[in-house]
N, C-alpha and C. Protein backbone atom coordinates (compact mmCIF):
# COMPACT_ATOMS: atom_id res chain seq x y z
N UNK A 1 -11.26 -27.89 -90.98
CA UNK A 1 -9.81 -27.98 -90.82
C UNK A 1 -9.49 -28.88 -89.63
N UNK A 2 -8.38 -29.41 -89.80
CA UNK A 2 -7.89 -30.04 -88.49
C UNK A 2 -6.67 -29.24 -87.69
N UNK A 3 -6.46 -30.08 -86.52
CA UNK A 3 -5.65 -29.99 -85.84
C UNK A 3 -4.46 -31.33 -85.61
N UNK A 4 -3.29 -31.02 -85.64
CA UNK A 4 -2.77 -32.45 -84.85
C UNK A 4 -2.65 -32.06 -83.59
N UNK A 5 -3.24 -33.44 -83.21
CA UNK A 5 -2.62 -33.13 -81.33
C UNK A 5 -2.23 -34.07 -81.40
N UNK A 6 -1.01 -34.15 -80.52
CA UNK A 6 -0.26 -34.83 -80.14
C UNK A 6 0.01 -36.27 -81.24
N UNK A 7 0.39 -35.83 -82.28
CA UNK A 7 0.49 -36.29 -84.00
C UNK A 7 -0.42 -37.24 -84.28
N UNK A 8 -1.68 -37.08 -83.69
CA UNK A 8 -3.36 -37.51 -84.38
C UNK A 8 -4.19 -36.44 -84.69
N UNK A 9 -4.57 -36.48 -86.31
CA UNK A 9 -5.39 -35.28 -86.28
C UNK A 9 -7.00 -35.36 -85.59
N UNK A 10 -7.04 -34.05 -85.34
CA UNK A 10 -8.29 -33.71 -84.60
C UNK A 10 -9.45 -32.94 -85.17
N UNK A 11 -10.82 -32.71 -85.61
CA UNK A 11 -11.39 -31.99 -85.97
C UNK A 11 -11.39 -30.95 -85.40
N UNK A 12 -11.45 -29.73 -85.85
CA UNK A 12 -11.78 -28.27 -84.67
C UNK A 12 -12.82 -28.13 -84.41
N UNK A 13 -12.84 -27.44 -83.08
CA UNK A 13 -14.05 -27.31 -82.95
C UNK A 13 -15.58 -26.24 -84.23
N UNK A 14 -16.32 -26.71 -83.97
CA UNK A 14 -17.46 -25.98 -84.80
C UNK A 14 -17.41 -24.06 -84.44
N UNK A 15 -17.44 -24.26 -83.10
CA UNK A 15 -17.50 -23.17 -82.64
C UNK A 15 -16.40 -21.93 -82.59
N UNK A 16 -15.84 -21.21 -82.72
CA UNK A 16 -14.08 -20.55 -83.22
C UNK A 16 -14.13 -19.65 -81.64
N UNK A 17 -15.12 -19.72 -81.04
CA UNK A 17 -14.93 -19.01 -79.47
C UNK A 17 -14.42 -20.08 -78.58
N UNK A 18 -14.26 -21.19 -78.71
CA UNK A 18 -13.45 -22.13 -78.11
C UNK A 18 -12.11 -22.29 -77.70
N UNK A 19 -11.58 -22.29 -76.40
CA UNK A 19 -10.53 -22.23 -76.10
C UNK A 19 -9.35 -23.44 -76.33
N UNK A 20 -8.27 -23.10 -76.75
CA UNK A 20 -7.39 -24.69 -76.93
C UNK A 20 -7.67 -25.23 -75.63
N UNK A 21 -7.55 -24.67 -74.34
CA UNK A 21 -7.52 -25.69 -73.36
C UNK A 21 -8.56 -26.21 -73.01
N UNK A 22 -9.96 -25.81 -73.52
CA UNK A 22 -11.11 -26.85 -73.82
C UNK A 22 -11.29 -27.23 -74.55
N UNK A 23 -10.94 -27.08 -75.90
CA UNK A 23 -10.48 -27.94 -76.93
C UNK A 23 -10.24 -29.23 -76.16
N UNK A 24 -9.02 -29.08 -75.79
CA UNK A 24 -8.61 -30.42 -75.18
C UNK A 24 -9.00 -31.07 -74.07
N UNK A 25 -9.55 -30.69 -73.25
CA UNK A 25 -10.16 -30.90 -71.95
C UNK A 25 -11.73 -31.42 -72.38
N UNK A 26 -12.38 -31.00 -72.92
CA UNK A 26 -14.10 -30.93 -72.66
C UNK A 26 -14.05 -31.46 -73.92
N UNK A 27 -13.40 -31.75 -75.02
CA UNK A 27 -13.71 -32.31 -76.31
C UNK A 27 -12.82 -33.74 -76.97
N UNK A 28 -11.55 -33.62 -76.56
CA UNK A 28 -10.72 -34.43 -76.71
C UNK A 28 -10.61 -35.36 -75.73
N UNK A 29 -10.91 -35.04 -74.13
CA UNK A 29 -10.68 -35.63 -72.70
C UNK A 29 -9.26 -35.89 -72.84
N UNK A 30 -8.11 -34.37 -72.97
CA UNK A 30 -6.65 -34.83 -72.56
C UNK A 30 -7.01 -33.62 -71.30
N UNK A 31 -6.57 -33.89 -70.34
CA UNK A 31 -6.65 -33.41 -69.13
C UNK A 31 -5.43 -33.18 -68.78
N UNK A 32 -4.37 -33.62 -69.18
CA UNK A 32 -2.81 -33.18 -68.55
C UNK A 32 -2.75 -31.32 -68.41
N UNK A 33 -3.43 -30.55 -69.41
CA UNK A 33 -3.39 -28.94 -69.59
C UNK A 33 -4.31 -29.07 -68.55
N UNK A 34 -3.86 -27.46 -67.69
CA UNK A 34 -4.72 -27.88 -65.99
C UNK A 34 -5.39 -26.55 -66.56
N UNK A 35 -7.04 -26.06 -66.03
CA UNK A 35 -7.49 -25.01 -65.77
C UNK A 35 -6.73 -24.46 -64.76
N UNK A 36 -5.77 -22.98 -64.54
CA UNK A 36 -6.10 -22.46 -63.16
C UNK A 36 -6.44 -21.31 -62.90
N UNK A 37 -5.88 -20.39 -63.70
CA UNK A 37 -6.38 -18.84 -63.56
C UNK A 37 -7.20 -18.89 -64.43
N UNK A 38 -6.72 -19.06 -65.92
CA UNK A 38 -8.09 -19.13 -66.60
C UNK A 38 -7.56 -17.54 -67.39
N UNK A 39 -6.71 -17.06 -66.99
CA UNK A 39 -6.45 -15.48 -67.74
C UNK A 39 -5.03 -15.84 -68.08
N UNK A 40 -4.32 -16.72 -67.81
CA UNK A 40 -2.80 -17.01 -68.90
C UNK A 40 -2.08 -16.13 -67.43
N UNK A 41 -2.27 -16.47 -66.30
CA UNK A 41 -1.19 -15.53 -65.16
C UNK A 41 -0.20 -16.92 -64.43
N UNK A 42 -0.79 -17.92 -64.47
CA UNK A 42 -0.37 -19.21 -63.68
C UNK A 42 0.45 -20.30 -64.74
N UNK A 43 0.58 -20.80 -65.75
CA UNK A 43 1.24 -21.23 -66.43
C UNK A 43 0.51 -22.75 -66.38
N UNK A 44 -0.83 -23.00 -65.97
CA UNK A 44 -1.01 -24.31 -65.75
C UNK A 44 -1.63 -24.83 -66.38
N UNK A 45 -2.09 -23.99 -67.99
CA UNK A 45 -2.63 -24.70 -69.09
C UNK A 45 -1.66 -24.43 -70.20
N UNK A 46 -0.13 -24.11 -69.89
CA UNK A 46 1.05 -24.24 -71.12
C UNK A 46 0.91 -26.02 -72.03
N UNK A 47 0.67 -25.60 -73.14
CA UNK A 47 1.33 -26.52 -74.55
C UNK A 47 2.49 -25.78 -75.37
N UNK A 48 2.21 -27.08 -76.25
CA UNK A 48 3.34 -26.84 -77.14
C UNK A 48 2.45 -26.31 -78.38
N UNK A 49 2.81 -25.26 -79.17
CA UNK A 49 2.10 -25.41 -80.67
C UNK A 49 3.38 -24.83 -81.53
N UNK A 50 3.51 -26.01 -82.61
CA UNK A 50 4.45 -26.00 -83.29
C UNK A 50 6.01 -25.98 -82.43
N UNK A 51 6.08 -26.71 -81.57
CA UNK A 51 6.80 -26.54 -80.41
C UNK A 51 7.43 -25.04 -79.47
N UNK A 52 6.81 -24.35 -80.06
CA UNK A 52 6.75 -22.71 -79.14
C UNK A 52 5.34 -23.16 -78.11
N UNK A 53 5.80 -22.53 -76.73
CA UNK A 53 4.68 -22.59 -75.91
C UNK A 53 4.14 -21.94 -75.55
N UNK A 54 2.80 -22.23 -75.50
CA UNK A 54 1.18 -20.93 -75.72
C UNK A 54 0.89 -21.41 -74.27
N UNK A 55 0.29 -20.32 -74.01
CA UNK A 55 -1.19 -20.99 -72.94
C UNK A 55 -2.10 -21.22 -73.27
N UNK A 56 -2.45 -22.22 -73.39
CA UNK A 56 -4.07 -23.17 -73.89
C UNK A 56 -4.82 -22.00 -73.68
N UNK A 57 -5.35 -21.69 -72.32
CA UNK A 57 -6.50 -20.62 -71.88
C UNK A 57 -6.34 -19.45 -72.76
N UNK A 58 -5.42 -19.10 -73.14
CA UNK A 58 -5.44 -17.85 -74.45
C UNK A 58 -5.72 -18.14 -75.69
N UNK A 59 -5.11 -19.10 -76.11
CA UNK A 59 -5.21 -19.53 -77.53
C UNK A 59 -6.45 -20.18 -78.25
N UNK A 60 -7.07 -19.83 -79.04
CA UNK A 60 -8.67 -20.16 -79.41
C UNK A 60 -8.17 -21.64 -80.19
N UNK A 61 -8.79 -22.50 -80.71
CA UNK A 61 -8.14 -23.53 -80.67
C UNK A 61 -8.15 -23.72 -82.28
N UNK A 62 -8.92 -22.49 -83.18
CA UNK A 62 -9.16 -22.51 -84.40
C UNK A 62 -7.72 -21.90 -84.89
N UNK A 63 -7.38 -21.15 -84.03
CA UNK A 63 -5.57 -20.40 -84.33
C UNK A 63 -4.88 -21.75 -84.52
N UNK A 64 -5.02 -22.60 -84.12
CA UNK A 64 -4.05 -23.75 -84.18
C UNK A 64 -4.83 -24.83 -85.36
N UNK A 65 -5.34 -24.32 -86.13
CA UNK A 65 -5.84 -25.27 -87.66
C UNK A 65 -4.46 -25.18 -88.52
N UNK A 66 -4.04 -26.24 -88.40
CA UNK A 66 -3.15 -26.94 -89.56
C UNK A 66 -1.27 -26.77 -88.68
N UNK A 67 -1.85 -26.61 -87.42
CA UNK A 67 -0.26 -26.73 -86.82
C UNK A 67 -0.40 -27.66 -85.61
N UNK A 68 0.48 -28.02 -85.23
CA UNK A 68 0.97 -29.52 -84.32
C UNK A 68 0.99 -28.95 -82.62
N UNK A 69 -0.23 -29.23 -82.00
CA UNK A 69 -0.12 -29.22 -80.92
C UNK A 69 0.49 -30.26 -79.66
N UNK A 70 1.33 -30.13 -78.89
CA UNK A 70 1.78 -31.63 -78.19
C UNK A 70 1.58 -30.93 -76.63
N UNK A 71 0.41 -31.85 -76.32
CA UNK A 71 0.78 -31.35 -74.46
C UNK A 71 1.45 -33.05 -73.97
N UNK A 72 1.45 -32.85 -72.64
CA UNK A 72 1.97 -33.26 -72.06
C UNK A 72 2.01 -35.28 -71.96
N UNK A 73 0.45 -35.35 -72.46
CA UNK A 73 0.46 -36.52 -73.27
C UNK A 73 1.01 -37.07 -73.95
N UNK A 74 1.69 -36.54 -75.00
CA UNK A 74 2.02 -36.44 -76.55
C UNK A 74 3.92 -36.67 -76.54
N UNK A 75 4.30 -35.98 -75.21
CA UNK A 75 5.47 -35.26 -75.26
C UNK A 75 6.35 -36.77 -75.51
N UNK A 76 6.13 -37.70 -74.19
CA UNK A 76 6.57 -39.02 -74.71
C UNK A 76 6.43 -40.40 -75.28
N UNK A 77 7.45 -40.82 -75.79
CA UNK A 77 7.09 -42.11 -76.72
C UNK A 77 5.75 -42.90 -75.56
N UNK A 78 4.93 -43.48 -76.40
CA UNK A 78 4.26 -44.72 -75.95
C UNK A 78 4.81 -45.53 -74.68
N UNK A 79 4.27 -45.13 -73.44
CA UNK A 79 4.96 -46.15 -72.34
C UNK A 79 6.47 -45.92 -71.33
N UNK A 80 6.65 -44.46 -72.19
CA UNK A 80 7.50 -44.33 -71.64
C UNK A 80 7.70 -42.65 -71.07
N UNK A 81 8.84 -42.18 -70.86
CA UNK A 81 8.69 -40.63 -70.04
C UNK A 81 9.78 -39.87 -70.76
N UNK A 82 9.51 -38.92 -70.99
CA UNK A 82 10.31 -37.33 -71.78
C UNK A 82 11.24 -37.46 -70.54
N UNK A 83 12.36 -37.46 -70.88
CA UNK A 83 13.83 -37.02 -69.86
C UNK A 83 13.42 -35.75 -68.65
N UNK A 84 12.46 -34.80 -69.02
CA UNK A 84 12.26 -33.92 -68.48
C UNK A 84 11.17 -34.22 -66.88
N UNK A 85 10.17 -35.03 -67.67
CA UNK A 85 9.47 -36.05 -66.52
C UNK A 85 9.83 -36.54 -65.55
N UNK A 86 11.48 -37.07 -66.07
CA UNK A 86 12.18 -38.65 -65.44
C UNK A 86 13.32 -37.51 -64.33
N UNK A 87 13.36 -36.26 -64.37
CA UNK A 87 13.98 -35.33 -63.67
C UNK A 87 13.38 -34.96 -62.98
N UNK A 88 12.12 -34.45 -63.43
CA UNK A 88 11.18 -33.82 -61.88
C UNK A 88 10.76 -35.08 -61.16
N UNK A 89 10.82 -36.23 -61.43
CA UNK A 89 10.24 -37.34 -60.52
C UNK A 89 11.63 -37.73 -59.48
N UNK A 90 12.85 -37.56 -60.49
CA UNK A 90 14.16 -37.84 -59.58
C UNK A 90 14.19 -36.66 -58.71
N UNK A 91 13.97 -35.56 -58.85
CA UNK A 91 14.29 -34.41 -58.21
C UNK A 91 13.10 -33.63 -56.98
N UNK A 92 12.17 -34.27 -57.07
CA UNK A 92 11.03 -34.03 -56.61
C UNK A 92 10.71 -32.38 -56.84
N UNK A 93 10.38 -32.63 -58.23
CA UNK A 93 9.98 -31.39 -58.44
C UNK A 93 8.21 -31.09 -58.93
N UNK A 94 7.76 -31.49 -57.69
CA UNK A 94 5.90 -31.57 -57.82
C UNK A 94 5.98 -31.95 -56.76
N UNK A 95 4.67 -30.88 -56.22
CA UNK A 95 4.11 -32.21 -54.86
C UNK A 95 3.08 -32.14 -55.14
N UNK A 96 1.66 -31.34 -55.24
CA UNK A 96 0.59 -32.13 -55.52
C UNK A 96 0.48 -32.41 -57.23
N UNK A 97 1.45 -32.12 -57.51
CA UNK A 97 1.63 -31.97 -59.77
C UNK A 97 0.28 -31.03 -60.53
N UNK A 98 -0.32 -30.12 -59.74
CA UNK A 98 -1.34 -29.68 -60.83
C UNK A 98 -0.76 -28.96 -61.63
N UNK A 99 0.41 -27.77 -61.67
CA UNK A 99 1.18 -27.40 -62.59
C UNK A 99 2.26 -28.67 -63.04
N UNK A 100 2.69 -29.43 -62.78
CA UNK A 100 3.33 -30.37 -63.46
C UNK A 100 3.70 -30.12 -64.82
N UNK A 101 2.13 -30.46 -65.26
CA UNK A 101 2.24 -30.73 -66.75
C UNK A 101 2.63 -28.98 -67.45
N UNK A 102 2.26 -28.37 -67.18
CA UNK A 102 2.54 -27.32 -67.84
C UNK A 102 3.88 -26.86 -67.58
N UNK A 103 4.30 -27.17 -66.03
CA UNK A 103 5.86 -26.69 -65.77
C UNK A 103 6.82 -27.68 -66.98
N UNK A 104 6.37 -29.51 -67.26
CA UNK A 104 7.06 -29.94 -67.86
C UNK A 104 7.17 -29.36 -69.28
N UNK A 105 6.22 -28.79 -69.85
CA UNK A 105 5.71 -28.41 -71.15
C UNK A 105 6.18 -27.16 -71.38
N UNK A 106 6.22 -26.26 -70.53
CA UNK A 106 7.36 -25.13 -70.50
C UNK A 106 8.42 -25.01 -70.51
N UNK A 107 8.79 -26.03 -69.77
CA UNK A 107 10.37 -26.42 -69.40
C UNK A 107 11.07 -26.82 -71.51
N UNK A 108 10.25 -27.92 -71.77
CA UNK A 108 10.55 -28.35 -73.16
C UNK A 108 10.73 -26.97 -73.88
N UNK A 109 9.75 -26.39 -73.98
CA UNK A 109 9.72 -25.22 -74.93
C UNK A 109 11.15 -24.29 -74.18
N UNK A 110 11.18 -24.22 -73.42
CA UNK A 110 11.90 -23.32 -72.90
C UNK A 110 13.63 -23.56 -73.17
N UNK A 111 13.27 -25.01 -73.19
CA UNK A 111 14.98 -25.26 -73.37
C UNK A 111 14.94 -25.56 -74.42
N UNK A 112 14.63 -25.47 -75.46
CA UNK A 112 14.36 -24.84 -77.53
C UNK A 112 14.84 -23.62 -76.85
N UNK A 113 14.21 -23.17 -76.58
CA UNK A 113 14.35 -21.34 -76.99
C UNK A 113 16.41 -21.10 -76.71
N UNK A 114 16.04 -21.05 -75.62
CA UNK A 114 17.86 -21.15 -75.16
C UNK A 114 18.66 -22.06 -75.56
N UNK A 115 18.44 -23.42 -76.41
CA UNK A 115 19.83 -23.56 -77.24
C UNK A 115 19.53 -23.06 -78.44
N UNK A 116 18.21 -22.55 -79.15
CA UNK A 116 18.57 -21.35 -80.08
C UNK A 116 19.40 -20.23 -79.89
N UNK A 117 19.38 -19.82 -78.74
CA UNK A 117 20.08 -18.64 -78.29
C UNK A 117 19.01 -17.38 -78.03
N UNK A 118 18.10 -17.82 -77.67
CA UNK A 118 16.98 -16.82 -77.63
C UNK A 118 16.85 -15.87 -76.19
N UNK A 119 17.62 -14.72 -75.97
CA UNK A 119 17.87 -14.10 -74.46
C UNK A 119 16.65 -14.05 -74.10
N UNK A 120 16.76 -14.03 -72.59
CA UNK A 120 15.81 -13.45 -71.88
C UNK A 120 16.10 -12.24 -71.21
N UNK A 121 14.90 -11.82 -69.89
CA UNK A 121 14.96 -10.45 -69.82
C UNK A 121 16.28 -10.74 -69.15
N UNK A 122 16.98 -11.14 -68.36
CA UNK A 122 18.26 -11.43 -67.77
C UNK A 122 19.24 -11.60 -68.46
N UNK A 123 19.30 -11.70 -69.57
CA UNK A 123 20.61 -12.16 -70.24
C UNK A 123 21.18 -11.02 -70.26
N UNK A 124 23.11 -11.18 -70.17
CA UNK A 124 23.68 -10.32 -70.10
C UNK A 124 24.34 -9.81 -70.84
N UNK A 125 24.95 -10.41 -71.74
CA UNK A 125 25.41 -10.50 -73.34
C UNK A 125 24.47 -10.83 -74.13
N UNK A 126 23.97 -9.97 -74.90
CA UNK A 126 22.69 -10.51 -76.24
C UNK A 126 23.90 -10.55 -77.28
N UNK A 127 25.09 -10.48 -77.48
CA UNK A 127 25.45 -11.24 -78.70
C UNK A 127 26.83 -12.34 -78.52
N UNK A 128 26.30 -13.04 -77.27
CA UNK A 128 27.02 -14.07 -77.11
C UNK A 128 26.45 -15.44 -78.11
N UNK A 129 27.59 -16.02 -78.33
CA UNK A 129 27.11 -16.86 -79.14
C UNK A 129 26.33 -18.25 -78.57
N UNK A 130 26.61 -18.49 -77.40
CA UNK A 130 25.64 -19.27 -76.63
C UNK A 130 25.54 -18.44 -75.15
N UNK A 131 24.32 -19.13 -74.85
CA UNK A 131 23.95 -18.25 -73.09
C UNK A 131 23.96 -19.51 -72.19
N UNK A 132 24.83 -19.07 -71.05
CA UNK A 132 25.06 -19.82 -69.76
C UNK A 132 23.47 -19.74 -69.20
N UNK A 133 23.16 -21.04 -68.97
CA UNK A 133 21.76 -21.44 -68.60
C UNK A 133 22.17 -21.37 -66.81
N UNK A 134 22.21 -19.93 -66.21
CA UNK A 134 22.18 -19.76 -65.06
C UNK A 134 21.38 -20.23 -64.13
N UNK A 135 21.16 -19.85 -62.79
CA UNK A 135 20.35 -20.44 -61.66
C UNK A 135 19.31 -18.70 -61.99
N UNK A 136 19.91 -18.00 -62.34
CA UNK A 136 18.96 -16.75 -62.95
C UNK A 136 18.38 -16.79 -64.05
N UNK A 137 18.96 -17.21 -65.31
CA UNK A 137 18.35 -17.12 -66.43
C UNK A 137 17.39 -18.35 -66.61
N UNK A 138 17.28 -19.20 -65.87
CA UNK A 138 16.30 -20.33 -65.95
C UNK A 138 15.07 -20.02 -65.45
N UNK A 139 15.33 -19.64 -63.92
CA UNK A 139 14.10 -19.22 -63.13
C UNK A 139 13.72 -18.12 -63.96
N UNK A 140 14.05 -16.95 -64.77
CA UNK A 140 13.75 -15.90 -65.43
C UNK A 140 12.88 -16.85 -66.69
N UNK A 141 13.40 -17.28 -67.12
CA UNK A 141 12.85 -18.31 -68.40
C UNK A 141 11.46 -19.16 -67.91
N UNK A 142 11.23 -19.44 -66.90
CA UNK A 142 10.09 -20.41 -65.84
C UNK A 142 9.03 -19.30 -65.35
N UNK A 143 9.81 -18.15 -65.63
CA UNK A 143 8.88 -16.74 -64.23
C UNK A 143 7.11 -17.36 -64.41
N UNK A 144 6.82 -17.84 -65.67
CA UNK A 144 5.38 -17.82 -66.04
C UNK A 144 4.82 -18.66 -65.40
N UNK A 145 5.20 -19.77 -65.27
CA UNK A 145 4.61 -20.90 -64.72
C UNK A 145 4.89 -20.74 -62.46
N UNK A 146 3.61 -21.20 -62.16
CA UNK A 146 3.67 -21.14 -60.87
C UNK A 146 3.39 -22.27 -60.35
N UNK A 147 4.07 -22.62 -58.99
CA UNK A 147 3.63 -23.64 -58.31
C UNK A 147 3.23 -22.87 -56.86
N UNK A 148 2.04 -23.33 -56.40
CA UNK A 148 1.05 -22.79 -55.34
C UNK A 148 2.31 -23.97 -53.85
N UNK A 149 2.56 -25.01 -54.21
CA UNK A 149 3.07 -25.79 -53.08
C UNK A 149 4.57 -25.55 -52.67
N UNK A 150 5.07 -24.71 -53.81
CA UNK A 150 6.85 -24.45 -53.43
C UNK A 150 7.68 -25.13 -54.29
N UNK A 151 7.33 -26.13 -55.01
CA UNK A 151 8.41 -27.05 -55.24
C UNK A 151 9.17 -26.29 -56.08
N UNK A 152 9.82 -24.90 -56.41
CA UNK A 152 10.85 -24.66 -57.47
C UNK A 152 11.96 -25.11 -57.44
N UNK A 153 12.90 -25.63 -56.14
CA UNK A 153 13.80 -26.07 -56.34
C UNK A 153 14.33 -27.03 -56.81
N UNK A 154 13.58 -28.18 -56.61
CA UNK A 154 13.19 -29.43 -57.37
C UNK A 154 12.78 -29.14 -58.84
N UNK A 155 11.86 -28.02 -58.92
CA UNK A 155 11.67 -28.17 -61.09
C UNK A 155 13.13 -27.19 -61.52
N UNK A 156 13.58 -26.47 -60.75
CA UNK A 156 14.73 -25.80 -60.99
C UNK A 156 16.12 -27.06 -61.20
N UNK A 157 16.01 -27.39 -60.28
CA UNK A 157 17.12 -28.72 -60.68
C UNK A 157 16.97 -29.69 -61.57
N UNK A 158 15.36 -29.97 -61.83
CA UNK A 158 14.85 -30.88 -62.86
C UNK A 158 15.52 -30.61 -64.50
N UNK A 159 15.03 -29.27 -64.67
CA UNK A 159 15.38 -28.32 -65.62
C UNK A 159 17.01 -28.55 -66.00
N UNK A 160 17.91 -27.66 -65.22
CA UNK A 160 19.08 -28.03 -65.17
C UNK A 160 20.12 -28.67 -65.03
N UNK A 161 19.66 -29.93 -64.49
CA UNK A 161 20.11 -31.29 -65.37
C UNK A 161 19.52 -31.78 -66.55
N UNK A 162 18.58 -31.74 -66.79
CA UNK A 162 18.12 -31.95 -68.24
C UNK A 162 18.95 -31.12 -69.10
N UNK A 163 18.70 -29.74 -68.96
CA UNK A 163 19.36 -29.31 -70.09
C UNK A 163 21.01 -29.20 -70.15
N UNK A 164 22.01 -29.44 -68.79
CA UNK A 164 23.06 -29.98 -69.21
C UNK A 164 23.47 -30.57 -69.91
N UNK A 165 22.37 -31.99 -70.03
CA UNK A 165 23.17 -32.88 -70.90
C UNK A 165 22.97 -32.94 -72.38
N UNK A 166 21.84 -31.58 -72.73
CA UNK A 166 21.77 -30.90 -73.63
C UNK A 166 22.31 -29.62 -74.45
N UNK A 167 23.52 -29.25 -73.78
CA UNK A 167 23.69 -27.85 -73.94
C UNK A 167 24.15 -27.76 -75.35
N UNK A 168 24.11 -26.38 -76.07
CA UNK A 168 24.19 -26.11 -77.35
C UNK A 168 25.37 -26.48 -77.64
């Protein structure tokens, strides 16, 4: 069976104890998905599969035969940068970037979920017909992903201008 990554298909691995994020790392050489905990607590091997976002380090990479994986590689056109990129670089939201890629890759998935209308644990109305993308319900929406250097305020603002000019 294959895989698409990042819309080239991929063979799976032989082995089905294989992790997506060595999948991609040790077999593919996409390195943007970071090792860090290694138990899914740090957010620094988040993809996309089927554009819902997994943590690589959980996900065996045979679960993902015949659905569309996109990390952080993948996310933009050829040569150029995902709006979400072009925000944390305006906003300085990274300083040494080892979560980067996964904060950007979360962030994507994350802002799907909420113009579906998908609450989080914060939301205050679950049958509002759209949810105010708060300075709470974002960071609540991000809780997974960590940065060891501080920068949330910067991926917090990254985030929320991006998805302004997206709102449902």
């Amino acid at each position: 069976m294959t895989i698409a990554i990042n819309g080239s298909p991929a063979e799976s691995p032989g082995d089905p104890r294989v992790s997506l994020l060595d999948f991609l790392r040790e077999h593919l050489h996409l390195y943007g998905a970071k090792k860090g905990c290694n138990q899914g607590a740090c957010g620094a091997c988040t993809v996309l599969v089927d554009g819902e976002r997994v943590l690589s380090c959980l996900t065996l990479a045979v679960q993902c035969e015949g659905r569309a994986v996109t990390t952080i590689e993948g996310l933009a056109p050829q040569g150029g940068l995902h709006p979400l990129q072009e925000a944390f670089v305006a906003h300085d939201g990274f300083q040494c970037g080892y979560c980067t890629p996964g904060q950007i890759c979360s962030a994507v998935g994350m802002a799907d979920e909420w113009r579906r209308g998908v609450p989080s644990h914060v939301t205050v109305d679950l049958s509002a017909e759209s949810i105010a993308l708060s300075h709470d319900e974002l960071r609540e929406r991000m809780s997974g992903n960590l940065c060891r250097c501080g920068a949330y305020n910067g991926i917090v603002w990254a985030i929320a201008e991006t998805c302004a000019e997206t709102r449902p």
